[in-house]
Every structure is written in C-alpha cells, then in structure tokens.
N, C-alpha and C. Protein backbone atom coordinates (compact mmCIF):
# COMPACT_ATOMS: atom_id res chain seq x y z
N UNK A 1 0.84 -1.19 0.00
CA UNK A 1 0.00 0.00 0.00
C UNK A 1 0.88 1.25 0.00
N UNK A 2 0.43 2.26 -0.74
CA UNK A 2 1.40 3.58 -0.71
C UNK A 2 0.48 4.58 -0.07
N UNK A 3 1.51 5.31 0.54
CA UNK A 3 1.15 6.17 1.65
C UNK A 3 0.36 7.63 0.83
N UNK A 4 -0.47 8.67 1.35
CA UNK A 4 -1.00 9.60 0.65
C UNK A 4 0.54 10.34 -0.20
N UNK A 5 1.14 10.58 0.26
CA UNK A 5 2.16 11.56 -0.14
C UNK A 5 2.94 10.66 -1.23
N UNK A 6 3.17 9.27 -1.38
CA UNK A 6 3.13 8.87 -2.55
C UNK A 6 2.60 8.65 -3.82
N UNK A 7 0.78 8.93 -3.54
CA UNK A 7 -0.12 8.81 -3.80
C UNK A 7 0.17 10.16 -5.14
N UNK A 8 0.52 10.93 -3.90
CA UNK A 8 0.46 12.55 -4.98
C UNK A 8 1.50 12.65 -5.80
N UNK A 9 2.64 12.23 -5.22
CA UNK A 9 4.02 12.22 -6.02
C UNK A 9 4.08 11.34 -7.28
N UNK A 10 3.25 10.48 -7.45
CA UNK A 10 2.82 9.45 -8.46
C UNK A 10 2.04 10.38 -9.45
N UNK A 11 0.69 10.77 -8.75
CA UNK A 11 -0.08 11.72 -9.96
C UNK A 11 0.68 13.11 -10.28
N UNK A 12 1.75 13.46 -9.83
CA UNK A 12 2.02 14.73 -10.47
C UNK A 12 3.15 14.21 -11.22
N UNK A 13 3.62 13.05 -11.14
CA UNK A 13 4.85 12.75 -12.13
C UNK A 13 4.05 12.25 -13.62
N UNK A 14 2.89 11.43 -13.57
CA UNK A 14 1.73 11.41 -14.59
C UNK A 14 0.47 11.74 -14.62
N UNK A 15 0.29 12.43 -13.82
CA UNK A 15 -0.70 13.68 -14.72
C UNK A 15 -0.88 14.65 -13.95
N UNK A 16 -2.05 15.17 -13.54
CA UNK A 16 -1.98 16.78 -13.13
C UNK A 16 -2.75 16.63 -11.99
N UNK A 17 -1.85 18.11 -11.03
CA UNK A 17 -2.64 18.48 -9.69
C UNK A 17 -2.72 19.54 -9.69
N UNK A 18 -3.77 19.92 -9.08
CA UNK A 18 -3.81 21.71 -8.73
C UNK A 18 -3.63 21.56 -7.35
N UNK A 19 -2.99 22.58 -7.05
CA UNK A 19 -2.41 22.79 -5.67
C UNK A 19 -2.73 24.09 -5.17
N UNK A 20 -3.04 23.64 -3.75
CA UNK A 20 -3.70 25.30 -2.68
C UNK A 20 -5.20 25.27 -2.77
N UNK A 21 -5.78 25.82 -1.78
CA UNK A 21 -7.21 25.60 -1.27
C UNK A 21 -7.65 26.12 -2.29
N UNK A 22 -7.58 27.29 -2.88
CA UNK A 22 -8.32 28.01 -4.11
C UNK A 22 -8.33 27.43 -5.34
N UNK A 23 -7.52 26.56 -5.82
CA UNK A 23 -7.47 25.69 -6.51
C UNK A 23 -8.32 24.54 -6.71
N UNK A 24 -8.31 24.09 -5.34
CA UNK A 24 -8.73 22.70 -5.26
C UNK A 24 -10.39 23.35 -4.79
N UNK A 25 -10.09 23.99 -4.06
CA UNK A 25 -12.22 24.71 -4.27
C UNK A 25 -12.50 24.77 -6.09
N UNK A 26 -12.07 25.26 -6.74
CA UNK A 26 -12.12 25.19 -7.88
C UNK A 26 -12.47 23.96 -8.45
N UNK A 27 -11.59 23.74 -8.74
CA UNK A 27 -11.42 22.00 -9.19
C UNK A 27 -12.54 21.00 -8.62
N UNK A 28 -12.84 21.00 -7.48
CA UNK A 28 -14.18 20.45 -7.00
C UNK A 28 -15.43 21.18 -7.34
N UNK A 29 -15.72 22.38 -7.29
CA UNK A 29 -16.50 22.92 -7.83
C UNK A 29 -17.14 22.85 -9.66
N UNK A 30 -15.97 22.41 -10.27
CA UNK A 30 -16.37 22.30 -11.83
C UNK A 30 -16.14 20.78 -11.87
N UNK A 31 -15.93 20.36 -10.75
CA UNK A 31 -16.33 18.62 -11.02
C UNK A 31 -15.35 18.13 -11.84
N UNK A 32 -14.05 18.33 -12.00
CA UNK A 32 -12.59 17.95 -12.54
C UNK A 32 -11.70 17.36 -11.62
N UNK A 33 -11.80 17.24 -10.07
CA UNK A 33 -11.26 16.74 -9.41
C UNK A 33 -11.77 15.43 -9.39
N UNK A 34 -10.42 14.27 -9.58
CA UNK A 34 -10.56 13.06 -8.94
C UNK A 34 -10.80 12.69 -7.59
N UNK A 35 -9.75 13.74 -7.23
CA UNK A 35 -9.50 12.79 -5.50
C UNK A 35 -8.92 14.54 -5.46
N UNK A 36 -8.82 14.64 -3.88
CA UNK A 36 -8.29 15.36 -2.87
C UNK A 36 -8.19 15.14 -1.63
N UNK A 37 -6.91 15.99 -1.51
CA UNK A 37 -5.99 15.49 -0.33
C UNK A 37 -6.11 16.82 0.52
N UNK A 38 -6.57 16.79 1.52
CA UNK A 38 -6.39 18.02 2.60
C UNK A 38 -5.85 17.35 4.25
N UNK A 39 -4.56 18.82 4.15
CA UNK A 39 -3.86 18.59 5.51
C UNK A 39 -4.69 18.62 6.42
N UNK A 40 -3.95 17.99 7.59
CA UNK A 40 -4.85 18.39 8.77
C UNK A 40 -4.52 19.07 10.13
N UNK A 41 -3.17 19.67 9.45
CA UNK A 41 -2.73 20.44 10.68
C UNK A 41 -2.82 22.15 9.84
N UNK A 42 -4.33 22.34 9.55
CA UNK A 42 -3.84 23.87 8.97
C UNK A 42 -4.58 24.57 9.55
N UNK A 43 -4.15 25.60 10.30
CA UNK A 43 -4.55 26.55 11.48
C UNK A 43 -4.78 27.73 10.27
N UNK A 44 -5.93 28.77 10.46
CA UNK A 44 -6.93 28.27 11.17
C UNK A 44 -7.65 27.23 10.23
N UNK A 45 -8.57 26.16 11.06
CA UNK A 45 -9.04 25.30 10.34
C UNK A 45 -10.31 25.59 9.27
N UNK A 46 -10.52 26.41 9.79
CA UNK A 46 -11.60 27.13 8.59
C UNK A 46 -11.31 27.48 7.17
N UNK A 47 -10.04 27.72 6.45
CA UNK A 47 -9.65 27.50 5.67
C UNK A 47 -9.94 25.98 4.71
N UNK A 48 -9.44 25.01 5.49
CA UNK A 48 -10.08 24.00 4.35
C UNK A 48 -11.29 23.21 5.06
N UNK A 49 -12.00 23.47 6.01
CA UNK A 49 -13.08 22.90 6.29
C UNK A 49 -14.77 22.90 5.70
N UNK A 50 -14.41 23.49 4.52
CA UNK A 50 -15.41 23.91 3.16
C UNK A 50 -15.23 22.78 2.30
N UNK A 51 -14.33 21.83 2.16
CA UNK A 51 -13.91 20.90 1.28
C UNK A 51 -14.66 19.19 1.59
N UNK A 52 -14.47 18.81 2.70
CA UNK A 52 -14.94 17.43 2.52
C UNK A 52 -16.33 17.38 2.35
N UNK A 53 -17.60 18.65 2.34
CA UNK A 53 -18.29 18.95 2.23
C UNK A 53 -18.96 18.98 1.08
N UNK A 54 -18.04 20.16 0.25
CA UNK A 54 -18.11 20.08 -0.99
C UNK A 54 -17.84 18.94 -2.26
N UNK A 55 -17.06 18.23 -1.60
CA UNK A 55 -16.79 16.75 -2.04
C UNK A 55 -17.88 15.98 -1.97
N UNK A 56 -18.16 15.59 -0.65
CA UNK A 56 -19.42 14.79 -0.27
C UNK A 56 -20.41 14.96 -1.46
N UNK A 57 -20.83 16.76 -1.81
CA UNK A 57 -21.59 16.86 -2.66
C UNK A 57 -21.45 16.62 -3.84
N UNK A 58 -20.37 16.61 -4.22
CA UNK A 58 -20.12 16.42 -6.23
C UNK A 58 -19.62 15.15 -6.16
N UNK A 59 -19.20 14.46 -5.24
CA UNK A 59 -19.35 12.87 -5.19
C UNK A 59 -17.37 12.26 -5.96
N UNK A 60 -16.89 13.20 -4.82
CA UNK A 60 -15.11 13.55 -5.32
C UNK A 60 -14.51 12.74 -3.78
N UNK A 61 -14.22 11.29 -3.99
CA UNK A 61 -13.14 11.31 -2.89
C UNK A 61 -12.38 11.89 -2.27
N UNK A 62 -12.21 12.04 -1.46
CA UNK A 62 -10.93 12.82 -0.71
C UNK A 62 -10.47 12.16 0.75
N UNK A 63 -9.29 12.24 1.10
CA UNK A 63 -8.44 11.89 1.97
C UNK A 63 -8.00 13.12 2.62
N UNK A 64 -6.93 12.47 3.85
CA UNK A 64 -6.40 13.53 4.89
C UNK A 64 -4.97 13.14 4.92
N UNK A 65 -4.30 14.41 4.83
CA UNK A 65 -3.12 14.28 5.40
C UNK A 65 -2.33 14.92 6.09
N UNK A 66 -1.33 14.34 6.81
CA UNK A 66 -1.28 14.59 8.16
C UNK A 66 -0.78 16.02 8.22
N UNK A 67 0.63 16.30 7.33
CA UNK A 67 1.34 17.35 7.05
C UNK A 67 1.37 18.59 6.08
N UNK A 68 0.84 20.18 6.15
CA UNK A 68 0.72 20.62 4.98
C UNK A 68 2.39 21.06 4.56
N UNK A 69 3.70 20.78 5.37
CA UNK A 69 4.85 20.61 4.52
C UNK A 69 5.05 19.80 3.77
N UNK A 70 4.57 18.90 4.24
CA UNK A 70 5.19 17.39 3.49
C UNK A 70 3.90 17.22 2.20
N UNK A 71 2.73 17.22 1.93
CA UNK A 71 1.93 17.54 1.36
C UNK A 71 2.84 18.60 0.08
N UNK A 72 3.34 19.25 0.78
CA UNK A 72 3.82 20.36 -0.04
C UNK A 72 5.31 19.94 -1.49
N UNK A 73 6.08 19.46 -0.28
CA UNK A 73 7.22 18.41 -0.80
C UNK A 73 6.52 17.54 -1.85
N UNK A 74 5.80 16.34 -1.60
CA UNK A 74 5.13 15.45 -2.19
C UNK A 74 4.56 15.76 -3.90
N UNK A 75 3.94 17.45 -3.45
CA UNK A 75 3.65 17.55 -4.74
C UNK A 75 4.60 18.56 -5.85
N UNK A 76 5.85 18.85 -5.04
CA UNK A 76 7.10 19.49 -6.12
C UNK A 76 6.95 20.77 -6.05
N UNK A 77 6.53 21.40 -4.30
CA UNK A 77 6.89 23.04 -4.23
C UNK A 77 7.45 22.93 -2.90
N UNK A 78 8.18 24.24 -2.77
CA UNK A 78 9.02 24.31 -1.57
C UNK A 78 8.48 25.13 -0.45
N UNK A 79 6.73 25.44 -0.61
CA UNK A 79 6.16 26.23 0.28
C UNK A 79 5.14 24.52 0.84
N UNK A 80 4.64 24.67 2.05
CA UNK A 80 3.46 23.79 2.76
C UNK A 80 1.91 24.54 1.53
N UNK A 81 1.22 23.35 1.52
CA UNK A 81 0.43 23.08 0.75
C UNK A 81 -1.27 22.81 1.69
N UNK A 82 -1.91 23.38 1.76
CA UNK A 82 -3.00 23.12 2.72
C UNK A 82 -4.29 21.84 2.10
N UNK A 83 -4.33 22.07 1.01
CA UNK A 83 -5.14 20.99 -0.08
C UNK A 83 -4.57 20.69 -1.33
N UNK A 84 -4.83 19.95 -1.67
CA UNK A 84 -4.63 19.82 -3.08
C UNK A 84 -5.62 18.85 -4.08
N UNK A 85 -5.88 18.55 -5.46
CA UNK A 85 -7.06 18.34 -5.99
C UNK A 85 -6.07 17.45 -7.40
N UNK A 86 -6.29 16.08 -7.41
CA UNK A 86 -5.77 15.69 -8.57
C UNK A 86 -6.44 15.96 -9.65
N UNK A 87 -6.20 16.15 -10.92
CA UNK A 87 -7.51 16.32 -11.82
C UNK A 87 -7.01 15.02 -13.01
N UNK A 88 -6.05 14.91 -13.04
CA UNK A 88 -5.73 13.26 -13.98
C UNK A 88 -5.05 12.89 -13.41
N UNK A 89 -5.24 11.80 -13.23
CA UNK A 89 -4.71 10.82 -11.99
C UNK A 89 -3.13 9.70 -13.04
N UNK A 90 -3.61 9.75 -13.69
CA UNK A 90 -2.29 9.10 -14.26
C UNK A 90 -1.83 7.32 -13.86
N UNK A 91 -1.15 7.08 -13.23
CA UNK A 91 -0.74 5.84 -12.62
C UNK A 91 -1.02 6.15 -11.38
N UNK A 92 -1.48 6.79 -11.02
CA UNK A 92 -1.97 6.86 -9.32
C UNK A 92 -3.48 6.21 -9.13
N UNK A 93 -3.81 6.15 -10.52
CA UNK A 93 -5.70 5.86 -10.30
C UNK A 93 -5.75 4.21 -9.59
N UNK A 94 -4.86 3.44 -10.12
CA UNK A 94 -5.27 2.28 -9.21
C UNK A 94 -4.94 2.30 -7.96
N UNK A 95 -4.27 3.06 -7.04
CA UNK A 95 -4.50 3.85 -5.69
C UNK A 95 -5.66 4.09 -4.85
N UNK A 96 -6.44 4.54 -5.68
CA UNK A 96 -7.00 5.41 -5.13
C UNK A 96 -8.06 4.32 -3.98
N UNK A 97 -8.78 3.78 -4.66
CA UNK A 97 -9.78 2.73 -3.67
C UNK A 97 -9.19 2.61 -2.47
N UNK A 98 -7.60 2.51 -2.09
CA UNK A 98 -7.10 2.15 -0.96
C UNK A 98 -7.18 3.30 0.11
N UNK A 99 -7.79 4.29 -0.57
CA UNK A 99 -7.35 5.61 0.24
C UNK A 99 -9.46 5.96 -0.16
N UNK A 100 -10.31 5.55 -0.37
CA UNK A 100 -11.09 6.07 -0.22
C UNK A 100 -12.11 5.08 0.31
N UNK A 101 -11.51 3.72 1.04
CA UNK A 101 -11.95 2.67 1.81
C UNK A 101 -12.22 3.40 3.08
N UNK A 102 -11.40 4.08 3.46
CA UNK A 102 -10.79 4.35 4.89
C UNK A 102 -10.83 5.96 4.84
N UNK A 103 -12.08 6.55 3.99
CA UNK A 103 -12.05 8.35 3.95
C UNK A 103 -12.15 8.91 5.30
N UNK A 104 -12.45 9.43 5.68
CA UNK A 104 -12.46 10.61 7.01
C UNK A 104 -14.21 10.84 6.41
C-alpha cells in the first residue's frame, strides 16, 4: 500500500494536480477533481473545512493528510500546501480505492 504523499508524487509525475485551497475549491466545484488530499494540521481550520463537504456533494473522494509541509514536498513546491485536488490521476488511479476505503 502507498502512503498519501506517494499517492500525490505518483499523480504529479503522470498527470496533473492543482495545488492550494483556491485551486482545489475550484477544481471540486467544476467537477474535474478526482480525488483530494487536505492537511490536517492547517490553522486556522476554517480554511479548508469547506472541502470534505463540498466533495461529499459532487461525489469527489478525498483523503487527509497529516502534514501541509510534506503535502507540499510530495507535490514538487518548496512552500506547505493546505489541499490539493488531482484532476488526472495518471498511474496513481489504481490507488485510489485504498485511500477512499478508509475516507475521514
């Protein structure tokens, strides 16, 4: 099993992520997101607590992860990353079930 942060490092090496809450509100909103990943240490939490919500509703998996540095690393920037929103999953798609067995 691969961990979330491999998960992402996989889809951004074959295919595409949008990265940062405004993004990934986006991306869920026009129903282009596969999957999303939101940290869970991001103060204040109101920032991404609009998301598993909005997911729930357009019917978009999403997961949690633990770190928005490492989140950040994972997906190939050198700032912490609070969400992020795959939109082609690439070789990450057979992943995904393992990570949306066990959603939050």
């Amino acid at each position: 099993m691969v961990s979330v942060y491999e998960l992402v490092e996989l889809a951004k090496k074959t295919g595409k992520i949008e990265k940062g809450t405004n993004e990934t509100t986006k991306a869920v909103e026009r129903k282009v997101a596969k999957f999303v990943v939101i940290a869970e240490d991001v103060n204040p939490k109101e920032l991404t607590q609009h998301l598993p919500k909005l997911c729930d509703e357009a019917g978009i998996p999403y997961t949690t992860a633990d770190s928005r540095k490492k989140l950040g690393v994972s997906v190939g920037i050198n700032v912490p990353t609070a969400a992020l929103a795959i939109v082609e999953a690439g070789d990450a798609q057979k992943h995904f079930a393992e990570f949306t067995k066990k959603k939050k």
